[in-house]
Protein backbone atom coordinates (compact mmCIF):
# COMPACT_ATOMS: atom_id res chain seq x y z
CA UNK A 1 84.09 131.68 113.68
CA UNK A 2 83.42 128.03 114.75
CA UNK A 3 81.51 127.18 111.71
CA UNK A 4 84.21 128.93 109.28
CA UNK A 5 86.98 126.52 111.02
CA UNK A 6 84.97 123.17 110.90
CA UNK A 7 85.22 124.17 107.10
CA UNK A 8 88.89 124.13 106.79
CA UNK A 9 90.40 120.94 108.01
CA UNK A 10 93.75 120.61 109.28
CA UNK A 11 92.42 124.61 111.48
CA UNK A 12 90.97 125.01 114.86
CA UNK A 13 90.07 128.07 117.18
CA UNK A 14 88.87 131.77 116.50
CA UNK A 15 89.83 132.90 113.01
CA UNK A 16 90.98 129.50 112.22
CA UNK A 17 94.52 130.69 113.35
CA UNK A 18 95.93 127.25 115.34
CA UNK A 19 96.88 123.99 113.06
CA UNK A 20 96.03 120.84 114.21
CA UNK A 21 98.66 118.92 113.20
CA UNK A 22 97.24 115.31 114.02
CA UNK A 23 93.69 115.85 112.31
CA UNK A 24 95.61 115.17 108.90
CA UNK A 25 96.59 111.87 110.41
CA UNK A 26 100.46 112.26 109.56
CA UNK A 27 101.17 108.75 111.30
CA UNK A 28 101.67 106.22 108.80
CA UNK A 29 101.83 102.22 109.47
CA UNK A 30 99.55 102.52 112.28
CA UNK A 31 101.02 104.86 114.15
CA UNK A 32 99.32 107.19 116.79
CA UNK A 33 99.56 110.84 116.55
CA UNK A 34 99.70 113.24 119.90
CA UNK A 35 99.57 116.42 119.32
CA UNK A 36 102.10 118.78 121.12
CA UNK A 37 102.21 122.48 120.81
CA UNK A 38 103.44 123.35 117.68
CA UNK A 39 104.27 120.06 116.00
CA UNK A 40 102.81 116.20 116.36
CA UNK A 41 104.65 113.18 118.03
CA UNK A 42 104.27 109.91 116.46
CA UNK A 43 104.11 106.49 118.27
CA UNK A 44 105.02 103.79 115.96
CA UNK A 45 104.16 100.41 115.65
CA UNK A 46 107.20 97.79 115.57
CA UNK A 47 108.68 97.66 112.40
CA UNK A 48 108.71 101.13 111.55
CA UNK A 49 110.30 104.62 112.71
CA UNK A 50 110.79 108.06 111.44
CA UNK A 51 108.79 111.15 112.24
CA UNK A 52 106.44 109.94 110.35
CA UNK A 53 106.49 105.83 110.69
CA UNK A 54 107.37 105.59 107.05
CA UNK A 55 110.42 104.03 106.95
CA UNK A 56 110.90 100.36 107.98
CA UNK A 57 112.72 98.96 110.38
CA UNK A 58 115.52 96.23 109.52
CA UNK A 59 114.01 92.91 110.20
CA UNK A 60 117.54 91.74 111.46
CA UNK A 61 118.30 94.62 113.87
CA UNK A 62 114.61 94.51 115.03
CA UNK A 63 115.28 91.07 116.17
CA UNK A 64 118.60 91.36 116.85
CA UNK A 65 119.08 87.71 114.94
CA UNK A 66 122.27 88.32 114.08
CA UNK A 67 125.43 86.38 115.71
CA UNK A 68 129.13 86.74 116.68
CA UNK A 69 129.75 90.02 115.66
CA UNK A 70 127.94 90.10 112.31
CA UNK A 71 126.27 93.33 110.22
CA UNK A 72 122.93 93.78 109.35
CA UNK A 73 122.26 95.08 106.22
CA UNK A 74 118.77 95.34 104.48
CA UNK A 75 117.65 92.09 106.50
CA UNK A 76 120.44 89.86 105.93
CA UNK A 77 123.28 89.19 107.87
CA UNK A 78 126.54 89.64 106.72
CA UNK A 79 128.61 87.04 108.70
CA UNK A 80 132.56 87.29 110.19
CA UNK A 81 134.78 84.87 109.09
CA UNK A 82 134.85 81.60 109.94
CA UNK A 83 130.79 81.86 110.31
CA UNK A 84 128.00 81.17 108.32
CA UNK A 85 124.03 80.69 108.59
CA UNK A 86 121.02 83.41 108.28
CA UNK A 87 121.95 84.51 111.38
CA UNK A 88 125.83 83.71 111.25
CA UNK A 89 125.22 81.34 114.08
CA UNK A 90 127.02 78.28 112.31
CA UNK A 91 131.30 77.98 112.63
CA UNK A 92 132.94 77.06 109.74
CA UNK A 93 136.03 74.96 110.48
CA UNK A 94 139.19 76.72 109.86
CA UNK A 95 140.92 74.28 107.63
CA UNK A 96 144.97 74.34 107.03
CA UNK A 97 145.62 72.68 103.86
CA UNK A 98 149.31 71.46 103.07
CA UNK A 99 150.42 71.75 99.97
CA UNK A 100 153.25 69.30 98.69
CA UNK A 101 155.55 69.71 95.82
């Protein structure tokens, strides 16, 4: 039965009966597979997650660039008021303007 199961990839042990889960290399991005009893783990590199590494990471929340309470979304930061900048790091002076008549 060895020889039958070297045949079929992705099958180990008598009557090819037990998947091996990490010989199809599921881990994308170069990500490392471990194989656990009846499923696979994934290690990821940085920059991605997901069962398996396909989906990136946000650059922003990787880093954690962003600054005085501002969102990351899809890499940019989307800054409070009265800040500004890539990373919302700059103030913006809050100006009072007075209007005469």
């Amino acid at each position: 039965m060895t020889i039958l199961s070297s045949l079929f990839a992705g099958y180990k042990g008598q009557n090819c009966s037990e998947i091996v889960r990490c010989d199809s290399s599921p881990c994308r991005n170069g990500g490392s597979c471990t194989q656990e009893e009846n499923d696979f783990n994934c290690s990821c590199t940085p920059g991605f997650t997901g069962k398996t590494c396909d989906i990136p990471q946000d650059p922003c929340l990787l880093r954690n660039v962003c600054q005085n309470g501002a969102t990351c979304v899809n890499g940019t930061c989307l800054c409070t008021q009265y800040f500004t900048g890539f990373d919302c790091g700059k103030g913006i002076a809050n100006q009072t303007y007075l209007y005469l008549k």
